[in-house]
Protein backbone atom coordinates (compact mmCIF):
# COMPACT_ATOMS: atom_id res chain seq x y z
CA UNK A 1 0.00 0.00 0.00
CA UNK A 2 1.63 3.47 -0.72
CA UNK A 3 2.76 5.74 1.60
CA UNK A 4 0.18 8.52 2.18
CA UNK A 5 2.53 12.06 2.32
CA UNK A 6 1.06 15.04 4.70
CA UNK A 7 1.60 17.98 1.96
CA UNK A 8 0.74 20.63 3.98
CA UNK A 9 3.37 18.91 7.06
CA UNK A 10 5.71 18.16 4.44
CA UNK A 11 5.81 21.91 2.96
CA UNK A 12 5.93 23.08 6.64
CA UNK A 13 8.85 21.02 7.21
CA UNK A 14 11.08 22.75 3.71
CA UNK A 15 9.93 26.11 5.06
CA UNK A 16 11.22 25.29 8.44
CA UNK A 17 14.38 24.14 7.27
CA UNK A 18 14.69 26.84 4.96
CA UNK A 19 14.06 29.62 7.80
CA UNK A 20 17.32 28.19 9.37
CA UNK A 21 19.31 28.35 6.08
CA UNK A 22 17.78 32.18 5.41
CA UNK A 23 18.57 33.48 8.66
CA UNK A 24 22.03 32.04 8.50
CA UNK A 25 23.27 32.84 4.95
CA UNK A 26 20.67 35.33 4.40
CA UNK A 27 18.10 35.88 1.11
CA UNK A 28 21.08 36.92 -1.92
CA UNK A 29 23.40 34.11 -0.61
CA UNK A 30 20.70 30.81 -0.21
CA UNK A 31 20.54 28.63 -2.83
CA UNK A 32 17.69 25.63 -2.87
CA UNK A 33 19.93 23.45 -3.32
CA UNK A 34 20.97 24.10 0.41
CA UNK A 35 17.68 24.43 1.40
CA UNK A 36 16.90 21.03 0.19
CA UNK A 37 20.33 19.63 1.68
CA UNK A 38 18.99 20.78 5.30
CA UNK A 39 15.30 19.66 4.94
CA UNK A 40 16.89 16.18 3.79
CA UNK A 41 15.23 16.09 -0.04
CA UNK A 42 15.94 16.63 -2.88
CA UNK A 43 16.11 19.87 -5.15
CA UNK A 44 13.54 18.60 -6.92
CA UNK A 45 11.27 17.67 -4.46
CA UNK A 46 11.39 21.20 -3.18
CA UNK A 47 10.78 22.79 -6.14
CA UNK A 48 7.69 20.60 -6.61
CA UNK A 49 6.17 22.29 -3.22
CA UNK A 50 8.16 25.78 -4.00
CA UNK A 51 8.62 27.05 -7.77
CA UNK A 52 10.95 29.70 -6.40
CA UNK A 53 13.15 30.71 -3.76
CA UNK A 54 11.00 33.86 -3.85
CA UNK A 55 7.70 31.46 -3.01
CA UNK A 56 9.72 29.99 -0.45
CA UNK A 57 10.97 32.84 1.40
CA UNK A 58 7.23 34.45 1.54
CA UNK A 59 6.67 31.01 3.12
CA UNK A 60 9.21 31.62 5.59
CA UNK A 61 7.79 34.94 6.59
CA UNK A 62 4.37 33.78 6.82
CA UNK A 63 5.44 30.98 9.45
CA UNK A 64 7.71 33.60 11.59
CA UNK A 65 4.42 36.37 11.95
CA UNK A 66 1.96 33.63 12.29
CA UNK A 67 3.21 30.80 14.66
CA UNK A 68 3.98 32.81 17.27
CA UNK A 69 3.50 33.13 21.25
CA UNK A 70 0.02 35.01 21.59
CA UNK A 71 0.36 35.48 25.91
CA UNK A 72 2.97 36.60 27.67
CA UNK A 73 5.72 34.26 28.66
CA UNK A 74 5.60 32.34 31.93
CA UNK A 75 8.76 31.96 34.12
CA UNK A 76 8.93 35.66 34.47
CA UNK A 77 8.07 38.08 37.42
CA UNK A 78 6.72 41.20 36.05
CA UNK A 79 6.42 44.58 38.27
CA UNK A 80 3.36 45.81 36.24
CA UNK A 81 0.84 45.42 33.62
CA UNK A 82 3.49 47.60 31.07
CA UNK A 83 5.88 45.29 31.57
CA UNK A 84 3.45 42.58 30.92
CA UNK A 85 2.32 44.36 27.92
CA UNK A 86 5.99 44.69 26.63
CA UNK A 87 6.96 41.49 27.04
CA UNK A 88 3.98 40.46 25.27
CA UNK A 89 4.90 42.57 22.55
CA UNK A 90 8.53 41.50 22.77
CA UNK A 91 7.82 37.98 22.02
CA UNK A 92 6.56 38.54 18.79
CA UNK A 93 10.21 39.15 17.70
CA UNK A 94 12.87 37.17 20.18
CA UNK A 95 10.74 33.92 20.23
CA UNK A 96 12.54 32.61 17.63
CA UNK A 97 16.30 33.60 16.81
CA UNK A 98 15.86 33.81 13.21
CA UNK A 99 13.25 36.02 13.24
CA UNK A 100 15.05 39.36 12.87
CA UNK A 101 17.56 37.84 10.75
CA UNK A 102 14.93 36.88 8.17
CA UNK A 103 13.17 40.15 8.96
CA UNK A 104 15.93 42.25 7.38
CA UNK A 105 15.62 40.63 4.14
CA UNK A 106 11.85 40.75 4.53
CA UNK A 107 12.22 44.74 4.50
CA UNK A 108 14.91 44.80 2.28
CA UNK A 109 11.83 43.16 -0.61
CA UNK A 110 10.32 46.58 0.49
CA UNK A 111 12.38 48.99 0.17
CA UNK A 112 13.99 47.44 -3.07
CA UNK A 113 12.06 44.68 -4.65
CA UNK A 114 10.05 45.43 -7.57
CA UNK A 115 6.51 47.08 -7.29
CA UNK A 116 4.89 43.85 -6.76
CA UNK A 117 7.13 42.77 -4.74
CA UNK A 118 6.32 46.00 -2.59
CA UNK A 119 2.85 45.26 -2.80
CA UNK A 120 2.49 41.83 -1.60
CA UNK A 121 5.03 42.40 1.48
CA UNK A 122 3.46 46.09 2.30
CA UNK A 123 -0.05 43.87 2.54
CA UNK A 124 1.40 40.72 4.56
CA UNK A 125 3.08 43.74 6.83
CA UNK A 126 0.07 45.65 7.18
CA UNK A 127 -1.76 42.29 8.71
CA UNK A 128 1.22 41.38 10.95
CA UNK A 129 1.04 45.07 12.65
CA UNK A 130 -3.00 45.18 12.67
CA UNK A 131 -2.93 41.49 14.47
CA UNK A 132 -0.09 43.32 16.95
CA UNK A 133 -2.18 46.07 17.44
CA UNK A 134 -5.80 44.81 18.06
CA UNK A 135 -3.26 42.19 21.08
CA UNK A 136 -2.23 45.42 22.28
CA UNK A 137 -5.97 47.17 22.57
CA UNK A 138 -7.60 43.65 24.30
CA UNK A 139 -4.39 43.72 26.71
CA UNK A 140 -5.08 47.47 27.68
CA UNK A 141 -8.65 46.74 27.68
CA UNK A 142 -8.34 43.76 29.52
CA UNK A 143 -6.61 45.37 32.31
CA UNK A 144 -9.25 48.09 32.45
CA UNK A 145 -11.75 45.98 33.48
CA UNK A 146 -9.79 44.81 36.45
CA UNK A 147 -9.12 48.14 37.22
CA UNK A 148 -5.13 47.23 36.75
CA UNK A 149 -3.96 50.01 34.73
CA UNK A 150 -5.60 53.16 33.69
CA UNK A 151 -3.36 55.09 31.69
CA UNK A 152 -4.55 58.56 29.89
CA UNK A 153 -3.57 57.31 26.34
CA UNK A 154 -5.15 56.99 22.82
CA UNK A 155 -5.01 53.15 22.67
CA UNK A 156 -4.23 53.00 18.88
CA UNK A 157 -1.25 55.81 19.71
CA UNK A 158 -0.02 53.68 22.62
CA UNK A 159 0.12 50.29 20.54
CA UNK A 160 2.04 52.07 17.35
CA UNK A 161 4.62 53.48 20.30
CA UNK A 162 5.11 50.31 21.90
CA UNK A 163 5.38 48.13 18.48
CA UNK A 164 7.61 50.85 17.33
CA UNK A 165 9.83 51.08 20.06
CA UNK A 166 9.73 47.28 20.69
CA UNK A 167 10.73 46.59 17.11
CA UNK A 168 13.52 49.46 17.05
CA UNK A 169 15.16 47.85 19.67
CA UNK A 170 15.39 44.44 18.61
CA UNK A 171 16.72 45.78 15.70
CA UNK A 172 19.00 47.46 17.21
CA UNK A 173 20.13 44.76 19.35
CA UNK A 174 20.84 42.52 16.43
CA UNK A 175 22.48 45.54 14.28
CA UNK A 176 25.01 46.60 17.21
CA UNK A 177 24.74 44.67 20.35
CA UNK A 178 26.96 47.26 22.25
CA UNK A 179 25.87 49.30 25.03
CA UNK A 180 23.27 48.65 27.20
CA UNK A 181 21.19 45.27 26.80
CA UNK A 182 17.68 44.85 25.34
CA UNK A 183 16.40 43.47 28.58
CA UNK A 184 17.48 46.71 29.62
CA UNK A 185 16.19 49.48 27.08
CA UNK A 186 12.56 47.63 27.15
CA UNK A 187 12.42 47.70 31.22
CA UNK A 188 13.29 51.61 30.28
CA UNK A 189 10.47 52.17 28.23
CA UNK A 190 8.03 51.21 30.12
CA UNK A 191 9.42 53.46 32.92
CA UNK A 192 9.00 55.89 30.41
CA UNK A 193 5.76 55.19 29.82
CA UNK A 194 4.68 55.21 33.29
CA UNK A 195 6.45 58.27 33.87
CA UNK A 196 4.16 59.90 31.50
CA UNK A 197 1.12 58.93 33.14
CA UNK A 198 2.10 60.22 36.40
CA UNK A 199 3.04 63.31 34.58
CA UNK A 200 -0.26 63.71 32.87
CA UNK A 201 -2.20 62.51 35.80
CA UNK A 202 -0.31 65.55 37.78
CA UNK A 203 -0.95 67.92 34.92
CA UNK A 204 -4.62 67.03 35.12
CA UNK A 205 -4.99 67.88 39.05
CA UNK A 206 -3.32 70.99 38.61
């Protein structure tokens, strides 16, 4: 009786394989042939799930934004519902180590692919930060309820700052690792952000 092959697993599996290879050698330098090598197929094979290494690297990005911690992480003692909310954020982009790596070359297809290149990254973008965004809104909304956090912020401004900032700092981090550490900058900013509450709450009594 033949073997009966998982397509979808088996794609999943290439893609996997070939996050590892694009993180490490980057878009320009990976061939398919190495992807195939470290998914343990054959060239061919691959190309019958992938007709391009362009397919397959929109693959890649699709896994990295989609299977991805939705809570914040256990294990960890957090002061306050900001730092909860930042670390929530924060695992969007450090819960897997190839995630910025691949990330670069994701906004390099922006700000130099072709114009449909632009398009159809601009669009898968646009969902990633909308899904980040409404998280952010049921977190802060969330914590309303309990009466655990009132802050004097537009919701939709305070998500954009904190995917921003979140973001710009991993970056960062993986562009220049000097100076202080990202554990550091993020505990920062949301000192900062409490900071401005207190200020605004002050302003408001005065």
């Amino acid at each position: 009786m033949p073997k009966i092959v998982d397509k979808r697993k088996r794609a999943l599996e290439m893609a996997q394989a070939a996050t590892k290879v694009l993180a490490r050698n980057g878009f320009a330098a990976t061939r398919m042939e190495d992807v195939a090598k470290e998914a343990g197929v054959s060239k061919g094979l691959l190309y019958e799930y992938y007709r391009s290494k362009e397919d397959l690297f929109f693959a890649v990005c699709d896994i990295l934004a989609t299977q991805r911690p939705r809570k914040a992480r256990g294990g960890k003692s957090l002061e306050s519902p900001i730092a909860a909310l930042i670390d929530q954020v924060a695992a969007n982009y450090d819960w897997s180590p190839d995630f910025i790596p691949v990330m670069v070359d994701y906004w390099g297809k922006i700000l130099k692919g072709s114009a449909q290149q632009r398009r159809k990254y601009i669009a898968h973008a646009d969902k990633f930060y909308a899904d980040r965004r409404r998280e952010v809104r049921e977190f802060l909304a969330a914590c309303s309820s309990r009466n655990d956090l009132e802050l004097p912020f537009n919701p939709n401004v305070l998500s954009n700052l904190v995917i921003a900032c979140v973001e710009g700092i991993h970056m960062q981090e993986f562009l220049c690792s000097r100076g202080a550490s990202k554990a550091e900058v993020l505990s920062m900013l949301g000192e900062l952000i409490l900071g401005t509450r207190a200020a605004s709450k002050s302003k408001s009594r005065a």
